[in-house]
N, C-alpha and C. Protein backbone atom coordinates (compact mmCIF):
# COMPACT_ATOMS: atom_id res chain seq x y z
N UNK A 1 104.69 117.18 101.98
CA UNK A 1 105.07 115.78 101.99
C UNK A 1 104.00 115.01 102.77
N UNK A 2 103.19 114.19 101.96
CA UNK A 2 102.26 113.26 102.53
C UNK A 2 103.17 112.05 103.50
N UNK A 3 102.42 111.51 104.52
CA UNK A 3 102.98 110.07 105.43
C UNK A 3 103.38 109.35 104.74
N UNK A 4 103.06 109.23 103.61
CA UNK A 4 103.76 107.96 102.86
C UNK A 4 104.92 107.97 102.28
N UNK A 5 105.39 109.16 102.07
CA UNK A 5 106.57 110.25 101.48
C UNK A 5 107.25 110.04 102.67
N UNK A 6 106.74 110.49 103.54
CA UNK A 6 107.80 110.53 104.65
C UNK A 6 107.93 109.38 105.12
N UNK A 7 107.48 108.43 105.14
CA UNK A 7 107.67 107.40 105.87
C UNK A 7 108.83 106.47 104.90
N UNK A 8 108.72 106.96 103.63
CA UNK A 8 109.76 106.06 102.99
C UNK A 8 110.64 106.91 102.88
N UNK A 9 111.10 108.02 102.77
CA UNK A 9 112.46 109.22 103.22
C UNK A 9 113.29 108.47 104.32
N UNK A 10 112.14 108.00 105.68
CA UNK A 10 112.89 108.03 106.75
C UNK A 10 113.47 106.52 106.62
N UNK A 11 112.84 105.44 106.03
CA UNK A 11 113.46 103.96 105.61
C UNK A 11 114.32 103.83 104.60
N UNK A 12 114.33 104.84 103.41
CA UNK A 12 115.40 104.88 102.43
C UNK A 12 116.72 105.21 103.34
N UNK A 13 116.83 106.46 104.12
CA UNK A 13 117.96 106.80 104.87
C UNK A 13 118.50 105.87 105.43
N UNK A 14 117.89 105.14 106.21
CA UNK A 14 118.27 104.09 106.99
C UNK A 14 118.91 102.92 106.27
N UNK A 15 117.88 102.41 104.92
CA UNK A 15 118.63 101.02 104.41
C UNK A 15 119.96 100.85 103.71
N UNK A 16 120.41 99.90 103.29
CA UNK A 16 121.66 99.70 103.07
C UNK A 16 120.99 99.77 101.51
N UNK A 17 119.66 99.37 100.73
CA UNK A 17 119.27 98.72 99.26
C UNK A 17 118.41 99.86 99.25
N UNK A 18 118.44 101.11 99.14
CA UNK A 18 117.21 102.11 99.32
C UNK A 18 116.20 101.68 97.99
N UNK A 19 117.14 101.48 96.76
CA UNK A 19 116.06 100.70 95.61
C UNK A 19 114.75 100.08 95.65
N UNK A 20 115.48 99.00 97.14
CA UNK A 20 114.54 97.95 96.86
C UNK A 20 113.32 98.06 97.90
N UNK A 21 113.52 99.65 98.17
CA UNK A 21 112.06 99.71 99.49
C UNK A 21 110.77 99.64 98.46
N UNK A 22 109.85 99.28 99.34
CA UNK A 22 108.39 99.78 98.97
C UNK A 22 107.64 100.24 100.00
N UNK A 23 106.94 100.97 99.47
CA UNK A 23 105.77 101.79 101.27
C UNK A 23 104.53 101.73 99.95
N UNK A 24 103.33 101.43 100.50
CA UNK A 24 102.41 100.95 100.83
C UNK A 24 101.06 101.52 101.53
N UNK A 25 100.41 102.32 101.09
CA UNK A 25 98.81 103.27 102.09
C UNK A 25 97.79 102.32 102.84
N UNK A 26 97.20 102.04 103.32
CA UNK A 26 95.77 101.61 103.46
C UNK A 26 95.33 102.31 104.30
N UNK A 27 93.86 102.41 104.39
CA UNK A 27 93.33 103.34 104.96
C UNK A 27 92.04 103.03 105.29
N UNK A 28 91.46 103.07 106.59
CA UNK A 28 90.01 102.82 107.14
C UNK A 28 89.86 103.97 108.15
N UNK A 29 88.29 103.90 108.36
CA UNK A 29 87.91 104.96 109.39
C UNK A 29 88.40 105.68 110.47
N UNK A 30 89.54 104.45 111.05
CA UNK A 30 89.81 104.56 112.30
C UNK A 30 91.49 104.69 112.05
N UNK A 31 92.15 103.97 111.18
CA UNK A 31 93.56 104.62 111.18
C UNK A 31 93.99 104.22 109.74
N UNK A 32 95.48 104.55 109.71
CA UNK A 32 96.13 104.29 108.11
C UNK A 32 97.11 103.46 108.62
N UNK A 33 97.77 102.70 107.55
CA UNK A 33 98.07 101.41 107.64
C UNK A 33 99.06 101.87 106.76
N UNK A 34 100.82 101.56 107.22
CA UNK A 34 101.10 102.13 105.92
C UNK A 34 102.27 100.57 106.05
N UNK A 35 102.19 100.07 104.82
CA UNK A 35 103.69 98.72 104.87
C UNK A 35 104.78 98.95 103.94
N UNK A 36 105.35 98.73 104.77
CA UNK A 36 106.97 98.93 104.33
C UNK A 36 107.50 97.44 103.92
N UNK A 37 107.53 97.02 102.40
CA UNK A 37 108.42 96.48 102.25
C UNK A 37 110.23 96.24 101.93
N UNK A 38 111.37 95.72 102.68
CA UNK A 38 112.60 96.28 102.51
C UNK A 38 113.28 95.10 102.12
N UNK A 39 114.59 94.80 101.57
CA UNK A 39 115.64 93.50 101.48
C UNK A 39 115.89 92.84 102.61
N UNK A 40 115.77 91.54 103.17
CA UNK A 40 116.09 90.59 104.00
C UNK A 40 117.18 91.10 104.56
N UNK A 41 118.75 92.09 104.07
CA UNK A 41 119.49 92.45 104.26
C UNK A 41 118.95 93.78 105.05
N UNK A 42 118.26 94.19 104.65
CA UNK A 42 117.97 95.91 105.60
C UNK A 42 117.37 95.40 106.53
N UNK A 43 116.79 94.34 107.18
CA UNK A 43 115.15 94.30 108.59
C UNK A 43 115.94 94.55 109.53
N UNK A 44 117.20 94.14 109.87
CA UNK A 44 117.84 94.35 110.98
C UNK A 44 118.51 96.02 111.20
N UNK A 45 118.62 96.63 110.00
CA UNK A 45 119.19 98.38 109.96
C UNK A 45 118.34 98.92 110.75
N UNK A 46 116.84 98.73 109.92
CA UNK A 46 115.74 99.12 109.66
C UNK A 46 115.36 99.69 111.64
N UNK A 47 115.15 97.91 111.84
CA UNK A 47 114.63 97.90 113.40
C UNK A 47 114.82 98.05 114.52
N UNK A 48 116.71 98.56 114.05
CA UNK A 48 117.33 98.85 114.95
C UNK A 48 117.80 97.85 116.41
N UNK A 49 118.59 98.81 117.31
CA UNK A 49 118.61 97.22 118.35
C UNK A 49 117.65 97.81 119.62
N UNK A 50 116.65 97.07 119.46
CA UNK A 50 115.66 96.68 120.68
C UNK A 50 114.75 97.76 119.94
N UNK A 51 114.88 97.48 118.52
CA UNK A 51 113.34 98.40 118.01
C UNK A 51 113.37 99.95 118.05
N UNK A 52 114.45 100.59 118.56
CA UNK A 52 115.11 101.99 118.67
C UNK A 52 115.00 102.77 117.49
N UNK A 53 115.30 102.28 116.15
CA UNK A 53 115.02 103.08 114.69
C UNK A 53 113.42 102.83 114.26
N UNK A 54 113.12 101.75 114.36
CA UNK A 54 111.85 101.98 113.90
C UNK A 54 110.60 102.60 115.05
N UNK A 55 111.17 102.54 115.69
CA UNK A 55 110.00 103.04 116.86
C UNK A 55 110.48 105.25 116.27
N UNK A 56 111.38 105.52 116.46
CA UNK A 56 111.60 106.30 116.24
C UNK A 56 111.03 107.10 114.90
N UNK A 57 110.62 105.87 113.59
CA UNK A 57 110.20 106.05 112.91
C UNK A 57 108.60 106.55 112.93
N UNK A 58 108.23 105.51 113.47
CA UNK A 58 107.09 105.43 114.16
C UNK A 58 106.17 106.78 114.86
N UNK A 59 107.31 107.04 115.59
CA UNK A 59 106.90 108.42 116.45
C UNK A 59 106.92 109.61 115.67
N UNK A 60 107.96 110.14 114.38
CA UNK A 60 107.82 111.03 113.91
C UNK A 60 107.11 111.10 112.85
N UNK A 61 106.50 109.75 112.61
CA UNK A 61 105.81 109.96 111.03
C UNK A 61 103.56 110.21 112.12
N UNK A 62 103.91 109.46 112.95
CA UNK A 62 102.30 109.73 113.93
C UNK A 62 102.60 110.95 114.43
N UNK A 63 103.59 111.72 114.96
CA UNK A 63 102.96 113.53 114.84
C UNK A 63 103.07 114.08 113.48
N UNK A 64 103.58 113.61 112.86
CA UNK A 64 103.29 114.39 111.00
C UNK A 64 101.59 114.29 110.63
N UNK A 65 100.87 113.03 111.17
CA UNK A 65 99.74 112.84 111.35
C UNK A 65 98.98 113.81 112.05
N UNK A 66 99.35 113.77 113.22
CA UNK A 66 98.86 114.65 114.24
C UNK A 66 98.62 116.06 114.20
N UNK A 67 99.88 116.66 113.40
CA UNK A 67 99.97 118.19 112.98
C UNK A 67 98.96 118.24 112.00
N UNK A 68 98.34 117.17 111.05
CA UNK A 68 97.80 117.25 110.00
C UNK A 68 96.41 116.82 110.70
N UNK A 69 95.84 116.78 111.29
CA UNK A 69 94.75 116.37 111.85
C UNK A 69 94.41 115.17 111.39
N UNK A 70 95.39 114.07 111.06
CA UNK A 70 94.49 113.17 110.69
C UNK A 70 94.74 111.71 111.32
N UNK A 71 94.31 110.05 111.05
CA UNK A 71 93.95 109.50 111.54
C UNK A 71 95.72 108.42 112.46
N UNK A 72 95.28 108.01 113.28
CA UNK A 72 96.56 107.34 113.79
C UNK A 72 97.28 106.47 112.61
N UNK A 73 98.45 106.17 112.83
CA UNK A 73 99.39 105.48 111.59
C UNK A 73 99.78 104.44 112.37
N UNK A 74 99.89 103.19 111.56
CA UNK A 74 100.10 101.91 112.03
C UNK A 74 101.19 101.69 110.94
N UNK A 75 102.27 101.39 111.43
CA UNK A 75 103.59 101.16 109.91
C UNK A 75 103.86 99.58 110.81
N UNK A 76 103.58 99.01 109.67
CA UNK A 76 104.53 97.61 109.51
C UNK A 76 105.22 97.09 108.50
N UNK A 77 106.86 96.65 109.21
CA UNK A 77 107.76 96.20 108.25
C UNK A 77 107.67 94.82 107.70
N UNK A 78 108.05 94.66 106.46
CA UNK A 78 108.08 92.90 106.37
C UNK A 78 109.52 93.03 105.10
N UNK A 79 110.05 92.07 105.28
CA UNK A 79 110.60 91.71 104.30
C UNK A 79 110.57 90.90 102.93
N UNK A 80 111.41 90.63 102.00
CA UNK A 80 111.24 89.86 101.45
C UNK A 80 112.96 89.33 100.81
């Protein structure tokens, strides 16, 4: 399972619209960029209270990186 796999496993679980996720790669020298788009209705599941789910997200998808030797992961959510 590539970061991007996992990173939308761990936001499908979480949302209330798993349909309507999208995840997103980018990638430069120095890190990967991955965006999560979710329903106006999920940002608040998503981010948890005081940022607790997504930080969490955060942390297990950058050692999936880490085990894999590769570059730091930057995940940002947006809605629509």
């Amino acid at each position: 399972m590539n970061l991007v796999e996992l990173t939308e496993f761990l936001v499908k679980s979480v949302s209330k619209n798993p349909d309507m996720v999208s995840v997103k790669e980018f990638k430069n020298d120095e890190e990967t960029v991955i965006e999560v788009l979710v329903d106006s209705e999920d940002i608040s599941a998503i981010i948890g209270k005081n940022g607790v789910i997504i930080n969490a997200i955060r942390n297990i998808v950058n050692l999936a990186a880490y085990n894999k030797q590769e570059n730091s992961v930057k995940i940002n959510i947006e809605s629509f």
